[in-house]
N, C-alpha and C. Protein backbone atom coordinates (compact mmCIF):
# COMPACT_ATOMS: atom_id res chain seq x y z
N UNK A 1 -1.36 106.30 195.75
CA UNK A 1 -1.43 105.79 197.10
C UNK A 1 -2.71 106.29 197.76
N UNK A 2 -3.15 105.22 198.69
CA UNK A 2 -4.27 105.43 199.42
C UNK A 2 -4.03 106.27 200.76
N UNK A 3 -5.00 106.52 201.43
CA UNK A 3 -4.27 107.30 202.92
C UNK A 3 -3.91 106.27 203.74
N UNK A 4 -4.44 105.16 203.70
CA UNK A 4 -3.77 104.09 204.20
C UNK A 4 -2.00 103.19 204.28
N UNK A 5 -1.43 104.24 203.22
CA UNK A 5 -0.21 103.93 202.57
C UNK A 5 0.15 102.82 201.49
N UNK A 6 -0.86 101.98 201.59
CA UNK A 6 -0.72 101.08 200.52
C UNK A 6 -1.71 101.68 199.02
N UNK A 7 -0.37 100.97 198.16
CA UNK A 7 -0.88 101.50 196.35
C UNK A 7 -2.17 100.96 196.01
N UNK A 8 -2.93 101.51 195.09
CA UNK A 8 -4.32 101.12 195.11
C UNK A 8 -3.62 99.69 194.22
N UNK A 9 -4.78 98.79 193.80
CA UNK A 9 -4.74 97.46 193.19
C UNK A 9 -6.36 97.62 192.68
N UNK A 10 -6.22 97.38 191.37
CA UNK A 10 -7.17 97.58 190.14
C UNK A 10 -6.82 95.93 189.44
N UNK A 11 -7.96 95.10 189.66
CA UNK A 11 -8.43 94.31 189.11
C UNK A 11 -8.66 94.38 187.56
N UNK A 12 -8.11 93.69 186.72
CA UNK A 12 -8.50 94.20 185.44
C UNK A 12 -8.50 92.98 184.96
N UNK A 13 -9.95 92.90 184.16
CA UNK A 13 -10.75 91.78 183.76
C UNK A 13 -10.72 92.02 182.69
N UNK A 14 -10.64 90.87 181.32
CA UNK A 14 -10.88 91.05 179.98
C UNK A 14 -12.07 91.40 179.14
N UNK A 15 -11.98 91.92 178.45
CA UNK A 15 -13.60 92.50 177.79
C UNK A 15 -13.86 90.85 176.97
N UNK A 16 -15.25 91.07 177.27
CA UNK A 16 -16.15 89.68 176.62
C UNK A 16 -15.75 89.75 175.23
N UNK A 17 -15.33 90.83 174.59
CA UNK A 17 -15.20 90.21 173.44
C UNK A 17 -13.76 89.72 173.03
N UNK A 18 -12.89 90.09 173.95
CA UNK A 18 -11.83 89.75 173.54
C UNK A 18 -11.82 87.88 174.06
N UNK A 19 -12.37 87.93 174.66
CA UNK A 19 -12.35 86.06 175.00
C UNK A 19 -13.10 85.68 173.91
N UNK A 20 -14.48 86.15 173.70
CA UNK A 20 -14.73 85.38 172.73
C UNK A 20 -13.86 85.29 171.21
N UNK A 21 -13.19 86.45 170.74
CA UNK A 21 -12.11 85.98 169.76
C UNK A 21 -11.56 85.25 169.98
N UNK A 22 -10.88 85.05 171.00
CA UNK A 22 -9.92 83.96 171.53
C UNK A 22 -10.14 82.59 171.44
N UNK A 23 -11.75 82.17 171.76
CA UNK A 23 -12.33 80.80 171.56
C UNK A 23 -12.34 80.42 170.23
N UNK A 24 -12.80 81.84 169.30
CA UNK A 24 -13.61 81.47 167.78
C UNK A 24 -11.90 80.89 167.40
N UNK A 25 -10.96 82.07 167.80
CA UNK A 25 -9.95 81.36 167.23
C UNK A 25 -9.29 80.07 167.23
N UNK A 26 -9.32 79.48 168.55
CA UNK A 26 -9.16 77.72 168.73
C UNK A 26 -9.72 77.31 168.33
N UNK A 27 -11.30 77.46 168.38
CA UNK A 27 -12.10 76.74 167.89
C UNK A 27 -11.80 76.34 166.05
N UNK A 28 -11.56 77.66 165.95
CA UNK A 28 -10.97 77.73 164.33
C UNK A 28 -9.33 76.76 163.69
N UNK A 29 -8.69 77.10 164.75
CA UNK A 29 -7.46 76.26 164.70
C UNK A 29 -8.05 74.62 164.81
N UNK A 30 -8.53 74.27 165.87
CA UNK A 30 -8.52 72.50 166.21
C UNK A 30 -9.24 72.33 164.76
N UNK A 31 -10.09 73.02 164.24
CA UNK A 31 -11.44 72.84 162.59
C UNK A 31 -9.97 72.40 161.96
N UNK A 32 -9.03 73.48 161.90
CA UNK A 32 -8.88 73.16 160.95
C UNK A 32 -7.40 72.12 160.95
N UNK A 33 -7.08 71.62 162.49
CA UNK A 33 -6.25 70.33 162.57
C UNK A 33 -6.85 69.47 162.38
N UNK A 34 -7.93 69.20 162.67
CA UNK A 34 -8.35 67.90 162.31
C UNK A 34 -9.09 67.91 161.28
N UNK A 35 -9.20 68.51 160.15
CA UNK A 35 -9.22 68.28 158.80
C UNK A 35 -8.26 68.13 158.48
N UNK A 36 -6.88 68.47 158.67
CA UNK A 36 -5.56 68.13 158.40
C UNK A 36 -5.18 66.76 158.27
N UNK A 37 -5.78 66.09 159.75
CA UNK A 37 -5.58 64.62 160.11
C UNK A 37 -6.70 63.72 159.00
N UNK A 38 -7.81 64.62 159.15
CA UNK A 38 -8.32 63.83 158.39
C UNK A 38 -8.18 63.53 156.50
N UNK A 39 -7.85 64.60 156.29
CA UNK A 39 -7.06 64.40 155.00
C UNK A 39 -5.87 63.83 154.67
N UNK A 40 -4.90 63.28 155.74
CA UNK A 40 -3.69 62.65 156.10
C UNK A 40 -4.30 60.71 155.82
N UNK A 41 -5.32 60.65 156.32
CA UNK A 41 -5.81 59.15 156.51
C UNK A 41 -6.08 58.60 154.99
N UNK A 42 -6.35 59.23 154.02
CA UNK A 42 -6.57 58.50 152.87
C UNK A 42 -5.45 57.93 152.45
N UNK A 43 -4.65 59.25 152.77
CA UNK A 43 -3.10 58.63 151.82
C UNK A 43 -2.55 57.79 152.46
N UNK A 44 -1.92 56.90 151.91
CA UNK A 44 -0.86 55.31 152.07
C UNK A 44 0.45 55.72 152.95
N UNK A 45 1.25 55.42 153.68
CA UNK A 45 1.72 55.45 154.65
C UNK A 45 3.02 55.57 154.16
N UNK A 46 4.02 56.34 153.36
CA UNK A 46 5.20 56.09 152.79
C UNK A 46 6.33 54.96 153.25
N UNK A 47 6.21 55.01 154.58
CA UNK A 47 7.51 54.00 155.00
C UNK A 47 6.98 52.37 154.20
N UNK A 48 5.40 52.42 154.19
CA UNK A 48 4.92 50.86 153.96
C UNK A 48 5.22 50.98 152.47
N UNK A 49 5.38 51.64 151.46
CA UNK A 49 4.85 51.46 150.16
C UNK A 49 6.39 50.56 149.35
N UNK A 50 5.40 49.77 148.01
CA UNK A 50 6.94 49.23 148.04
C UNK A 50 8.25 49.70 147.34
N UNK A 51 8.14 50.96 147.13
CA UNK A 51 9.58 51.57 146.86
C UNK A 51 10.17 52.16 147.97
N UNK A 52 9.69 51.99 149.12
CA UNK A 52 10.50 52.62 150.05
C UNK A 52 10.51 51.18 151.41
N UNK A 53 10.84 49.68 150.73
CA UNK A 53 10.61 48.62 151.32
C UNK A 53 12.44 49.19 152.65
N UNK A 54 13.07 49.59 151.37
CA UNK A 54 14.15 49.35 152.46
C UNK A 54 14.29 50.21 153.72
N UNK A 55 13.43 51.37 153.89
CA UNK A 55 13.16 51.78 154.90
C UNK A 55 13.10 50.98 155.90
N UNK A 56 11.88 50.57 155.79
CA UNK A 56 11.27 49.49 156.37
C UNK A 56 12.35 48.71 157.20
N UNK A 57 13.29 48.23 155.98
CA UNK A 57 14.09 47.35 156.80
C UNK A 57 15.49 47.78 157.48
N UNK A 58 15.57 49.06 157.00
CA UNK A 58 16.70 50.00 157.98
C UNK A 58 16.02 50.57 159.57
N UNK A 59 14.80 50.22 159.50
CA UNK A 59 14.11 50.31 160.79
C UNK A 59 14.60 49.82 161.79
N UNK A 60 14.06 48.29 160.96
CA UNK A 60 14.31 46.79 161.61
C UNK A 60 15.71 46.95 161.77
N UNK A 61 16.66 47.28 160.74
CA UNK A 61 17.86 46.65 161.29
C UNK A 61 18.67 47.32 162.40
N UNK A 62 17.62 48.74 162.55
CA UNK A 62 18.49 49.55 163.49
C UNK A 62 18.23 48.93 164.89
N UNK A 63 17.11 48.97 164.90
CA UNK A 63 16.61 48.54 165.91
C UNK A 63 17.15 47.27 166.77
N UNK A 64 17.24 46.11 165.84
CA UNK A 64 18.05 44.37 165.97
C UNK A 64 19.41 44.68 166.44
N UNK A 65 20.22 45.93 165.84
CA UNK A 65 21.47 45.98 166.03
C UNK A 65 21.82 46.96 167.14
N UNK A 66 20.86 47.71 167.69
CA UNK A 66 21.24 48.06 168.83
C UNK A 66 20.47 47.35 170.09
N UNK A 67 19.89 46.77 169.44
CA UNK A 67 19.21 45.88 170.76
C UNK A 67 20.23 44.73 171.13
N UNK A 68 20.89 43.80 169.75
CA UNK A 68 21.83 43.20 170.07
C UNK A 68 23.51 43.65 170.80
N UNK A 69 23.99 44.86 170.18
CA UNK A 69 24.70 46.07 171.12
C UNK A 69 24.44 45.82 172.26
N UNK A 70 23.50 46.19 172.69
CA UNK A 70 23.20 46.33 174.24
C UNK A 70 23.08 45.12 175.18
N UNK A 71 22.70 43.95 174.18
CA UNK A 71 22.80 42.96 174.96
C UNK A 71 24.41 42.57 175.28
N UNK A 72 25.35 42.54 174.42
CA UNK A 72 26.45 42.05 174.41
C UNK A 72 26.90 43.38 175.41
N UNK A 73 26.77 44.16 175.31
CA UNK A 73 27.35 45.11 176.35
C UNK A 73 27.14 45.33 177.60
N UNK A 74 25.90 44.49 178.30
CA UNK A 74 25.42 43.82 179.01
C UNK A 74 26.39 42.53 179.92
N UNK A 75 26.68 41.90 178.41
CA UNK A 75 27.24 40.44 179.07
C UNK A 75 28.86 41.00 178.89
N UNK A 76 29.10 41.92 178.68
CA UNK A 76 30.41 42.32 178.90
C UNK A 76 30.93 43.33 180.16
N UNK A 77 29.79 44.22 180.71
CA UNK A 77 29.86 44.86 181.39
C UNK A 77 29.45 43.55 182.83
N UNK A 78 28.29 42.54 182.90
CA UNK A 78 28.25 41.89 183.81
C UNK A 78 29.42 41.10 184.21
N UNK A 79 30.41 40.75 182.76
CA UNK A 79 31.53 39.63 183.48
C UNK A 79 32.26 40.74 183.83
N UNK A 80 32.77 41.88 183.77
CA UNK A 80 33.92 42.46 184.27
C UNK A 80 33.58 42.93 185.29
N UNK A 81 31.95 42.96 185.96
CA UNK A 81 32.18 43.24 187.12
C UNK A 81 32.40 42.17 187.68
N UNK A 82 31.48 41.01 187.42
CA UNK A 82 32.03 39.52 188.37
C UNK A 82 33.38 39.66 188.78
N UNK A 83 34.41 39.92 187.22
CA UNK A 83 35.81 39.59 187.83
C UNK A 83 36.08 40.84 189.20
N UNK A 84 35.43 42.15 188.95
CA UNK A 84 36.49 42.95 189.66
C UNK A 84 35.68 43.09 191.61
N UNK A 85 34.74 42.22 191.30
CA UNK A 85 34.20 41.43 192.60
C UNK A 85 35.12 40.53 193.23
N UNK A 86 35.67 39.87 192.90
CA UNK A 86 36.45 38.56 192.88
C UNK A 86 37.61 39.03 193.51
N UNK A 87 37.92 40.49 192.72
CA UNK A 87 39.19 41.09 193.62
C UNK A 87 39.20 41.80 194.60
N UNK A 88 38.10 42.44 194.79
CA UNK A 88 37.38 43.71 195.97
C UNK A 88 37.39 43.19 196.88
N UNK A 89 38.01 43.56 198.43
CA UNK A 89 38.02 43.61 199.53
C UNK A 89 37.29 44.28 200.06
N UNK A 90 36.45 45.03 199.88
CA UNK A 90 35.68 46.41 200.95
C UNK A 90 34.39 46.27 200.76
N UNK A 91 33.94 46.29 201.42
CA UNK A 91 32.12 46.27 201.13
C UNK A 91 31.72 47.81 200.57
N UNK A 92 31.81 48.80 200.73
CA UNK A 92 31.66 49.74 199.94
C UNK A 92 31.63 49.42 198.58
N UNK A 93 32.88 48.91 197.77
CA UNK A 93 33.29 48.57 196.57
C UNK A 93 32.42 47.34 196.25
N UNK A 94 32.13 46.36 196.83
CA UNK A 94 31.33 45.37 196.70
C UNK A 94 30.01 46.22 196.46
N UNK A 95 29.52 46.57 197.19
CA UNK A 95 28.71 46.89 196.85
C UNK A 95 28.05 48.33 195.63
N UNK A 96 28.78 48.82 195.26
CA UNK A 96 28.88 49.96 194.07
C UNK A 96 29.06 48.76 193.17
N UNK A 97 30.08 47.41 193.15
CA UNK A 97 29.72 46.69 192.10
C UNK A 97 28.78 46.32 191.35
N UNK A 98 27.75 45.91 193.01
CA UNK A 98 26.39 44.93 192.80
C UNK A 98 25.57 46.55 191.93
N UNK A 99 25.55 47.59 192.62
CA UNK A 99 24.65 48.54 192.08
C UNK A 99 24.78 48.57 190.52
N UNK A 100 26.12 48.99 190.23
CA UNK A 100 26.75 48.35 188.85
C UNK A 100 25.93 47.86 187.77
N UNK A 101 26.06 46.68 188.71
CA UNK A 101 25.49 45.45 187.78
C UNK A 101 24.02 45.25 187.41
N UNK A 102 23.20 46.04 188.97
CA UNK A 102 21.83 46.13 188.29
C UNK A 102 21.77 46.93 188.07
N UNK A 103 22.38 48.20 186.78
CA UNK A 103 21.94 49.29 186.66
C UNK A 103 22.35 49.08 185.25
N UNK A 104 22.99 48.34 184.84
CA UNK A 104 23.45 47.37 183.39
C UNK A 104 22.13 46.17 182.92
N UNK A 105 21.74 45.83 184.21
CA UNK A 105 20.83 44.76 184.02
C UNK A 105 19.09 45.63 183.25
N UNK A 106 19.26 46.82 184.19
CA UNK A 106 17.38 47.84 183.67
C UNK A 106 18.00 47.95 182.67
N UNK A 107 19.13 48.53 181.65
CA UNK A 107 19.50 49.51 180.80
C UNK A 107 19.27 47.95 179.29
N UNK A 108 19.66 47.13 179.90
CA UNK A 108 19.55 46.11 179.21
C UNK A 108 18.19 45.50 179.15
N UNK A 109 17.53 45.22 179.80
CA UNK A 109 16.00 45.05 179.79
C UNK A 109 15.27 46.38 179.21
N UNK A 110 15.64 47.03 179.16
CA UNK A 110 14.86 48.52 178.36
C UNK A 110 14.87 48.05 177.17
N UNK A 111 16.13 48.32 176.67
CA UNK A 111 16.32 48.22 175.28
C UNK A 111 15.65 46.49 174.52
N UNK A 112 15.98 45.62 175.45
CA UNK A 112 14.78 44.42 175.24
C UNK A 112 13.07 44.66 174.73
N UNK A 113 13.13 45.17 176.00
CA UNK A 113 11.17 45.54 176.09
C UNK A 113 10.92 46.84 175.10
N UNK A 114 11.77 47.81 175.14
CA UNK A 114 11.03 48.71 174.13
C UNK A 114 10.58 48.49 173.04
N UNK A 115 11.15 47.60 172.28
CA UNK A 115 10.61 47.23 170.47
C UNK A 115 9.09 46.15 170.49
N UNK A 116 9.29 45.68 171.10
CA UNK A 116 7.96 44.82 171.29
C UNK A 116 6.83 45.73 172.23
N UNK A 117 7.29 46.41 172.82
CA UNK A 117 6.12 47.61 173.43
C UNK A 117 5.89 48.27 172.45
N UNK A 118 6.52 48.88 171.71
CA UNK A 118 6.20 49.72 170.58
C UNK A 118 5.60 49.23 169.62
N UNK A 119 5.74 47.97 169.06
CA UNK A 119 5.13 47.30 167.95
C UNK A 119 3.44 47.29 168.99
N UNK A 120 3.44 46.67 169.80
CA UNK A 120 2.03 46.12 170.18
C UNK A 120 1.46 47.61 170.54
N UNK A 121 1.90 48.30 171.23
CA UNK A 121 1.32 49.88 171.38
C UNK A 121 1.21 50.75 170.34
N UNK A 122 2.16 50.72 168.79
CA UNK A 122 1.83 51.17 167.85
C UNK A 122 0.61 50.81 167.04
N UNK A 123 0.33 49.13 167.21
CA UNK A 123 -0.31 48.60 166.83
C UNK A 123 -2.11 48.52 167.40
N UNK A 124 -1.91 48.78 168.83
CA UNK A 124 -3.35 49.40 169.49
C UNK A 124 -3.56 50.94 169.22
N UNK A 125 -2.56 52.10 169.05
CA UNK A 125 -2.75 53.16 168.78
C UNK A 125 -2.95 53.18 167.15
N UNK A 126 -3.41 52.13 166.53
CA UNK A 126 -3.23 52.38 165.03
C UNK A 126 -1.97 53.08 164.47
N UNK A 127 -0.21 53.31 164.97
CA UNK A 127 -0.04 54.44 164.40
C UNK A 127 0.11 53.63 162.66
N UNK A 128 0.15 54.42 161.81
CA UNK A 128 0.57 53.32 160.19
C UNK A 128 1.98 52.31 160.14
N UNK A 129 3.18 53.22 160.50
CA UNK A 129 3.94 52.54 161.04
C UNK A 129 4.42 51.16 161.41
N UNK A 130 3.40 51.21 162.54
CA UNK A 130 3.31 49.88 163.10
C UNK A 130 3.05 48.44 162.11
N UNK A 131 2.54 49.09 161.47
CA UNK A 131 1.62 47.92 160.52
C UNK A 131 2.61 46.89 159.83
N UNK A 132 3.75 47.83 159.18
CA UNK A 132 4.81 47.42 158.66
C UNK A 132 5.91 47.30 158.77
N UNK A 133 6.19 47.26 159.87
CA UNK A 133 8.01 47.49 160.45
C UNK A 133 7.65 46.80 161.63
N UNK A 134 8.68 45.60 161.59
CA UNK A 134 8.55 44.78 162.82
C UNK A 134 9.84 45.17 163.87
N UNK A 135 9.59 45.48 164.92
CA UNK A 135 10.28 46.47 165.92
C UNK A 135 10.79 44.73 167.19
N UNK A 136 10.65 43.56 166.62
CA UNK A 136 10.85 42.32 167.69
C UNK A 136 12.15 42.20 167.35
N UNK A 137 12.74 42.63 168.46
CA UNK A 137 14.34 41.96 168.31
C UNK A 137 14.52 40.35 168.04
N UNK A 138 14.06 40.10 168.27
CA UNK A 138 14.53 38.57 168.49
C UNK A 138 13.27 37.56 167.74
């Protein structure tokens, strides 16, 4: 303590050389990720090759079958609210219906738009992937 009553406060700065290890070492790490990546690019893309075609198409089919899922769960969740509209007296309830219904309607448009976003965004990001697995529901 100072005579002032407050504890002293000591600034403590890193020695230059310890930062510079610190850089050589990232610097050393990113060297040697992206030789990683770049040694990754020659080789052929396993999901595309043709012994592993059915990958490929367990992709696709996951994809088709929960996209179709969701649609039908969609048109099942929209008619049962219609009906339980039909019976609702209260605007409160009317309206938690309507919310309902468009909150079935995004969840259902997601699962629409994601596979075709992904194909065309896999396909501008180069990932390999993309190249060979068609992600279009429909």
């Amino acid at each position: 303590m100072t005579d002032g009553g407050s504890p002293d406060r000591r600034i403590v700065t890193p020695a230059f050389g310890a930062v510079c290890r610190v850089s050589l070492c990232l610097v050393l790490l990113v060297a040697a990720a992206t030789g990683t990546v770049a040694a990754q690019d020659d080789t052929t893309n396993p999901v595309c090759t043709n012994e592993s075609d059915t990958l490929a198409n367990m992709i696709e089919g996951f994809v088709q079958i929960t996209t179709g899922l969701g649609i039908m769960g969609l048109l099942v969740v929209w008619q049962a609210d219609a009906l339980m509209e039909m019976f609702t007296l209260g605007r409160e309830q009317k309206a938690k219906i309507k919310q309902h219904k468009r909150g079935a309607g995004r969840s259902a448009l997601t699962l629409v738009v994601l596979g075709p976003l992904f194909t065309v965004a896999g396909t501008a990001m180069e990932l390999p992937i993309a190249e060979c697995v068609d992600l279009i529901p429909f």
